[in-house]
N, C-alpha and C. Protein backbone atom coordinates (compact mmCIF):
# COMPACT_ATOMS: atom_id res chain seq x y z
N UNK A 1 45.77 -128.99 -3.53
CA UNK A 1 46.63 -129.52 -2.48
C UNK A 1 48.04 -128.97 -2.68
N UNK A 2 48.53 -128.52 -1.63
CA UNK A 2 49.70 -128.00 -1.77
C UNK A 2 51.47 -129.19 -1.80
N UNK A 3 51.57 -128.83 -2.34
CA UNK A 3 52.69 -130.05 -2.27
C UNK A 3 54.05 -129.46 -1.11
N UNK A 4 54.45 -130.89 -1.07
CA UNK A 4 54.89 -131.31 0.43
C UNK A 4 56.32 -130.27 0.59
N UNK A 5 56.78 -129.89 1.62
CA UNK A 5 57.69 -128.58 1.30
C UNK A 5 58.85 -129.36 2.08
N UNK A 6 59.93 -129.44 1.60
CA UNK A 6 61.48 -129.75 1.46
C UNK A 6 61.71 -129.29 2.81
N UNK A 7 62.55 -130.37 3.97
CA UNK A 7 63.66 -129.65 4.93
C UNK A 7 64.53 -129.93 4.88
N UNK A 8 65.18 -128.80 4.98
CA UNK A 8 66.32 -128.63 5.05
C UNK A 8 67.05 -128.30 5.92
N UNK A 9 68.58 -128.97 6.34
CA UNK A 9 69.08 -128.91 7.80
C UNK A 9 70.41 -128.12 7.51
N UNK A 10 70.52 -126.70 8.47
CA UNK A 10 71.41 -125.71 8.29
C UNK A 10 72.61 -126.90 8.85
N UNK A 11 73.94 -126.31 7.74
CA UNK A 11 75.01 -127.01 7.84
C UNK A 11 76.12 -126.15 8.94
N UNK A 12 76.23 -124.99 8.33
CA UNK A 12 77.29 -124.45 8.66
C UNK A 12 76.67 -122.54 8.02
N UNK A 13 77.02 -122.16 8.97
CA UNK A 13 76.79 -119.99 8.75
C UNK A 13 78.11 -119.82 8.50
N UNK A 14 78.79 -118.97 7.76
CA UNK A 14 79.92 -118.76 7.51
C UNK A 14 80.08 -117.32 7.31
N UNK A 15 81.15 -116.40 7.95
CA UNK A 15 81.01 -115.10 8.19
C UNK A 15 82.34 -114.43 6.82
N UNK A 16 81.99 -114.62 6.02
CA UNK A 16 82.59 -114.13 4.54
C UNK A 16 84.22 -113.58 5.25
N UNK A 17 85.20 -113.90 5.26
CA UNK A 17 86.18 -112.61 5.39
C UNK A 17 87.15 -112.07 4.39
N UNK A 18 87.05 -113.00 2.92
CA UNK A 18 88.22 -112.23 1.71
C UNK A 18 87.01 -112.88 0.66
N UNK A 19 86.83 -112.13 -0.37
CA UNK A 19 86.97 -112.34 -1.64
C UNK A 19 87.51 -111.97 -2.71
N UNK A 20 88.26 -113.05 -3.38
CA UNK A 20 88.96 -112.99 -4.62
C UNK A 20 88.40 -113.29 -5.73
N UNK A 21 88.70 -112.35 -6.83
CA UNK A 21 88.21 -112.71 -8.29
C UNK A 21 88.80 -114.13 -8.63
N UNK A 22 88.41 -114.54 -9.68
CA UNK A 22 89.04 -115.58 -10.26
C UNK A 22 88.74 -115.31 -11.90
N UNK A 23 88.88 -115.95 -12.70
CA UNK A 23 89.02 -116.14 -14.09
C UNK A 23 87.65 -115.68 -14.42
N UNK A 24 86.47 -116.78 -14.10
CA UNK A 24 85.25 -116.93 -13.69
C UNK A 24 83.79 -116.07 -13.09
N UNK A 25 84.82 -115.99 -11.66
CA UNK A 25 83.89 -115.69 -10.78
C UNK A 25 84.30 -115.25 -9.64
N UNK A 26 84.40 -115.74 -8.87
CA UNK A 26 85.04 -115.46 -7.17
C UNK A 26 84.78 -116.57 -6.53
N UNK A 27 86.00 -116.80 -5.51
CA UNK A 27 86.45 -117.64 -4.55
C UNK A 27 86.13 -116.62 -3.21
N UNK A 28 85.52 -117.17 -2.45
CA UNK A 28 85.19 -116.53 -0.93
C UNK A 28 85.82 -117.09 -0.14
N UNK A 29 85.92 -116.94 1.14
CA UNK A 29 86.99 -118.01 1.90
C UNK A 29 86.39 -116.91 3.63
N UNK A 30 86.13 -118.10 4.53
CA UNK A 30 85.61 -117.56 5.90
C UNK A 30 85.79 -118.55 6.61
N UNK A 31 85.22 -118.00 8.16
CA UNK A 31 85.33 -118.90 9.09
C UNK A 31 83.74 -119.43 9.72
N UNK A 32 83.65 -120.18 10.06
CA UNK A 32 82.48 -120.76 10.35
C UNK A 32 81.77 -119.93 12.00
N UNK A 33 80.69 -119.15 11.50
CA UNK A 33 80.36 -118.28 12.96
C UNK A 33 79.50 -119.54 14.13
N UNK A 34 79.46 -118.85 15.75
CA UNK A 34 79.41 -119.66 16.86
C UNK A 34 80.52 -119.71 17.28
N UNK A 35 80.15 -121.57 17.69
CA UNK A 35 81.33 -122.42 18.13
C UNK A 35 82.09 -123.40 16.87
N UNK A 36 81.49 -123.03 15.47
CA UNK A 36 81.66 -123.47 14.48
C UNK A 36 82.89 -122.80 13.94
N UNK A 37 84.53 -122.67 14.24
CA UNK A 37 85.22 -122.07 14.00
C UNK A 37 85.97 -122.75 12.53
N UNK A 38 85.49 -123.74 11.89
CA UNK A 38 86.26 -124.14 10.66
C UNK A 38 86.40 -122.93 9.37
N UNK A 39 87.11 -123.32 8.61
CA UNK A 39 87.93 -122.40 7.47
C UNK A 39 86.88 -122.79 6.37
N UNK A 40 85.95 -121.98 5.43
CA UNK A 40 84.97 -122.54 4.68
C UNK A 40 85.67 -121.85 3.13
N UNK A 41 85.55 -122.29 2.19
CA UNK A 41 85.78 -121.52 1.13
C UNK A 41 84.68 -122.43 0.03
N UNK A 42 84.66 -121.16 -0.96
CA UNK A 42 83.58 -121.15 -1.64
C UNK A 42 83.81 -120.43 -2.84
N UNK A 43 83.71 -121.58 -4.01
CA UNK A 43 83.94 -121.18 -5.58
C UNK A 43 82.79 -120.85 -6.00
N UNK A 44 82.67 -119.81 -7.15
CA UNK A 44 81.55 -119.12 -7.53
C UNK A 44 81.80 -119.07 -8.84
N UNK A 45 81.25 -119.40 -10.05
CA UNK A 45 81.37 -119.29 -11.13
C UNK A 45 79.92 -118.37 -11.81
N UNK A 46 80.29 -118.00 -13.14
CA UNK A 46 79.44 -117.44 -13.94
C UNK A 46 79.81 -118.00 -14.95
N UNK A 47 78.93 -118.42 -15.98
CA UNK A 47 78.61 -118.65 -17.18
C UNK A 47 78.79 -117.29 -18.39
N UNK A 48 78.91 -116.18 -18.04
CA UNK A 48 79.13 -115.27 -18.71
C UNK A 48 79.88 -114.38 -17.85
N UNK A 49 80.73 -114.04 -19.40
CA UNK A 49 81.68 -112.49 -18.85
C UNK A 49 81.64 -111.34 -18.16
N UNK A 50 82.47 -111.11 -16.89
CA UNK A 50 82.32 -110.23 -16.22
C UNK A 50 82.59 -108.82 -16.52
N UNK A 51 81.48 -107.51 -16.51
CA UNK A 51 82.95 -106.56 -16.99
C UNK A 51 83.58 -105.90 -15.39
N UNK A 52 84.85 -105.30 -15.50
CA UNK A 52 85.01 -104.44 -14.37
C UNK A 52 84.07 -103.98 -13.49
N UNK A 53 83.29 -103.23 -13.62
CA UNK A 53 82.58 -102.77 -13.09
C UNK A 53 81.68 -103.96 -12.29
N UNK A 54 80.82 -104.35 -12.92
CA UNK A 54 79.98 -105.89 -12.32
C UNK A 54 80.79 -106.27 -11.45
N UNK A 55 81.92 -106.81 -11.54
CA UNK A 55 82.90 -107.69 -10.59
C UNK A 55 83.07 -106.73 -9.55
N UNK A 56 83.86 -105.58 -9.47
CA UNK A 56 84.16 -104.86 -8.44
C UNK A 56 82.27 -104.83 -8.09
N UNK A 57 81.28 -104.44 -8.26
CA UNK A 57 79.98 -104.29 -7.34
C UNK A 57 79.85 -105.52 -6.84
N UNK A 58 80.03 -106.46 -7.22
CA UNK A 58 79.62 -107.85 -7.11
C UNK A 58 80.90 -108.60 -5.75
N UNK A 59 82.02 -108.09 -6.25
CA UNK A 59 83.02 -108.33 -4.64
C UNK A 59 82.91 -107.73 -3.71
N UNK A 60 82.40 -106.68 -3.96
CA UNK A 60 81.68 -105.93 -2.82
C UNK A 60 80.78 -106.02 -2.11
N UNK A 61 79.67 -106.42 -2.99
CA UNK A 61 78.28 -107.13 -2.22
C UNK A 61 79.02 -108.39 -1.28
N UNK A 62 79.18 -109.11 -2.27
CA UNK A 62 79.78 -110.30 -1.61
C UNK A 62 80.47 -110.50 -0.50
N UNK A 63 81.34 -109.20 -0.23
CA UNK A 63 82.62 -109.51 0.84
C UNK A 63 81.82 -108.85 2.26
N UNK A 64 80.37 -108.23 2.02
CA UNK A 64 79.59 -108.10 2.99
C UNK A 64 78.46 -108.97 3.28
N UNK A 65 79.10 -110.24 2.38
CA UNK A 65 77.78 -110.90 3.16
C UNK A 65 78.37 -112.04 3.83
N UNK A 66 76.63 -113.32 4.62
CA UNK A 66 77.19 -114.30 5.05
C UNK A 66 76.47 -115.46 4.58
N UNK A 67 76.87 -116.80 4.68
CA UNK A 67 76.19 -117.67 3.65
C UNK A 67 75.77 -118.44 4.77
N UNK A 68 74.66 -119.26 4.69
CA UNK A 68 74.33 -120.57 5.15
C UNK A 68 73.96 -121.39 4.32
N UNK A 69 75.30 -122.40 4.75
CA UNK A 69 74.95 -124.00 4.26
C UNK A 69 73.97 -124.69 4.61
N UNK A 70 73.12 -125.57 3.93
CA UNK A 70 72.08 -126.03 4.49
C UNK A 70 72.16 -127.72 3.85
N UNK A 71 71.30 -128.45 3.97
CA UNK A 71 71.42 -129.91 3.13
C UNK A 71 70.06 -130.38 3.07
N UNK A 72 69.69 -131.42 2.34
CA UNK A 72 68.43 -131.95 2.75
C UNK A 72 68.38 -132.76 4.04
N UNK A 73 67.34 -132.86 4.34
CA UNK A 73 67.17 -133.88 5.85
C UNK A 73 67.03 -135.26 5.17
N UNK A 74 67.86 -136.05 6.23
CA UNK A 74 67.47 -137.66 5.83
C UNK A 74 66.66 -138.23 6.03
N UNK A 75 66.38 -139.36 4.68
CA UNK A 75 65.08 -139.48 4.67
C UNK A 75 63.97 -138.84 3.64
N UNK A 76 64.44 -137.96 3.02
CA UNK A 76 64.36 -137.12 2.32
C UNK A 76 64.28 -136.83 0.74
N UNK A 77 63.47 -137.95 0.14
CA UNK A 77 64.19 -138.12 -1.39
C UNK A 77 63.79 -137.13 -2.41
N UNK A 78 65.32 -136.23 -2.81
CA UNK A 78 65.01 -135.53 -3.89
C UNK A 78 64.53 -135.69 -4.78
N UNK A 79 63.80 -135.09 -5.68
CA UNK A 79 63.02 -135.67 -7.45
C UNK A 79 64.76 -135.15 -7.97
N UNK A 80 64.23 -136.29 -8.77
CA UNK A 80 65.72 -135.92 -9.73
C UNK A 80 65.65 -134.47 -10.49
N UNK A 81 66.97 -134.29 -10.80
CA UNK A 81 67.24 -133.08 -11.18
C UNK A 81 67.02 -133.53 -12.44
N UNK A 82 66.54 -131.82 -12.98
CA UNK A 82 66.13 -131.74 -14.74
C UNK A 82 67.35 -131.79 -15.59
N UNK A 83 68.18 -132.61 -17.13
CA UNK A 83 68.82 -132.72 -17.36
C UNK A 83 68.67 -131.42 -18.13
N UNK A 84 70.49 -130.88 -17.78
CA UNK A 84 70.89 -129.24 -18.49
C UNK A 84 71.13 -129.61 -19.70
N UNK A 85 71.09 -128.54 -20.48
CA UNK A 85 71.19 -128.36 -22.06
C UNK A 85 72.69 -128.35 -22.27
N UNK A 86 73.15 -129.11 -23.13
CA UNK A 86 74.42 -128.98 -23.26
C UNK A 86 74.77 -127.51 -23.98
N UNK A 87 75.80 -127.25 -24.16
CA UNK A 87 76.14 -125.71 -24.95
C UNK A 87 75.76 -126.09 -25.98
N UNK A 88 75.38 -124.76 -26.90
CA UNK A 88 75.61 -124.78 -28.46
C UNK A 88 77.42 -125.21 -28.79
N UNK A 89 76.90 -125.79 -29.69
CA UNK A 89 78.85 -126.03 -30.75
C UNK A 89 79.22 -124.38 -30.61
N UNK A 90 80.17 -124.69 -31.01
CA UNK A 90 80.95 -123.37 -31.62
C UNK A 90 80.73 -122.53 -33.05
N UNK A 91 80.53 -122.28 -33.37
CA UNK A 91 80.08 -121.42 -35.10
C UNK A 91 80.76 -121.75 -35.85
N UNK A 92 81.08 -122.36 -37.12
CA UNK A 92 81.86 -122.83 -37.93
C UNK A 92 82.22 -121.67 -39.09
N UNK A 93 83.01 -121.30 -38.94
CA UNK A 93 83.79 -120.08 -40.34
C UNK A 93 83.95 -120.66 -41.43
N UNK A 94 83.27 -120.43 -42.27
CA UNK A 94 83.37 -121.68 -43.49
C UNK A 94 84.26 -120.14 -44.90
């Protein structure tokens, strides 16, 4: 039996128009395509270090694309989310 498949209700299409690096990752920032003209921005993080290169391919991909927001439908109950692993400590220099 196949299990029951998730809907999901498009929020908002957003037509990318700047991306900026950040510390992290990149901040995107657009306008909402249609009649959907709102200002959308969008933080992006990574968990690991970017080098030059990655980032510049990666703002690039990015600043050509477009995102859709989506949500669950109501009514709708998610299974809870799996609890994340906290980090390792730090290494101790003894």
């Amino acid at each position: 039996m196949e299990p029951p498949r998730t809907v999901f209700q498009p929020l908002a299409e957003i037509e990318i128009d700047a991306v900026t690096p950040s510390n992290q990752g990149f901040t995107l920032t657009g306008q909402g395509a249609g009649t959907d003209r709102s200002e959308y921005r969008l933080d992006l993080h990574f968990e690991l270090p970017l080098d030059n290169r990655t980032r510049t391919v990666l703002g690039e991909l990015l600043s050509q694309s477009e995102l859709t927001i989506s949500r669950r439908a109501a009514g709708i109950h998610p299974r809870p989310l799996r609890p994340q692993r906290a980090p390792p400590p730090p290494a101790r220099n003894s």
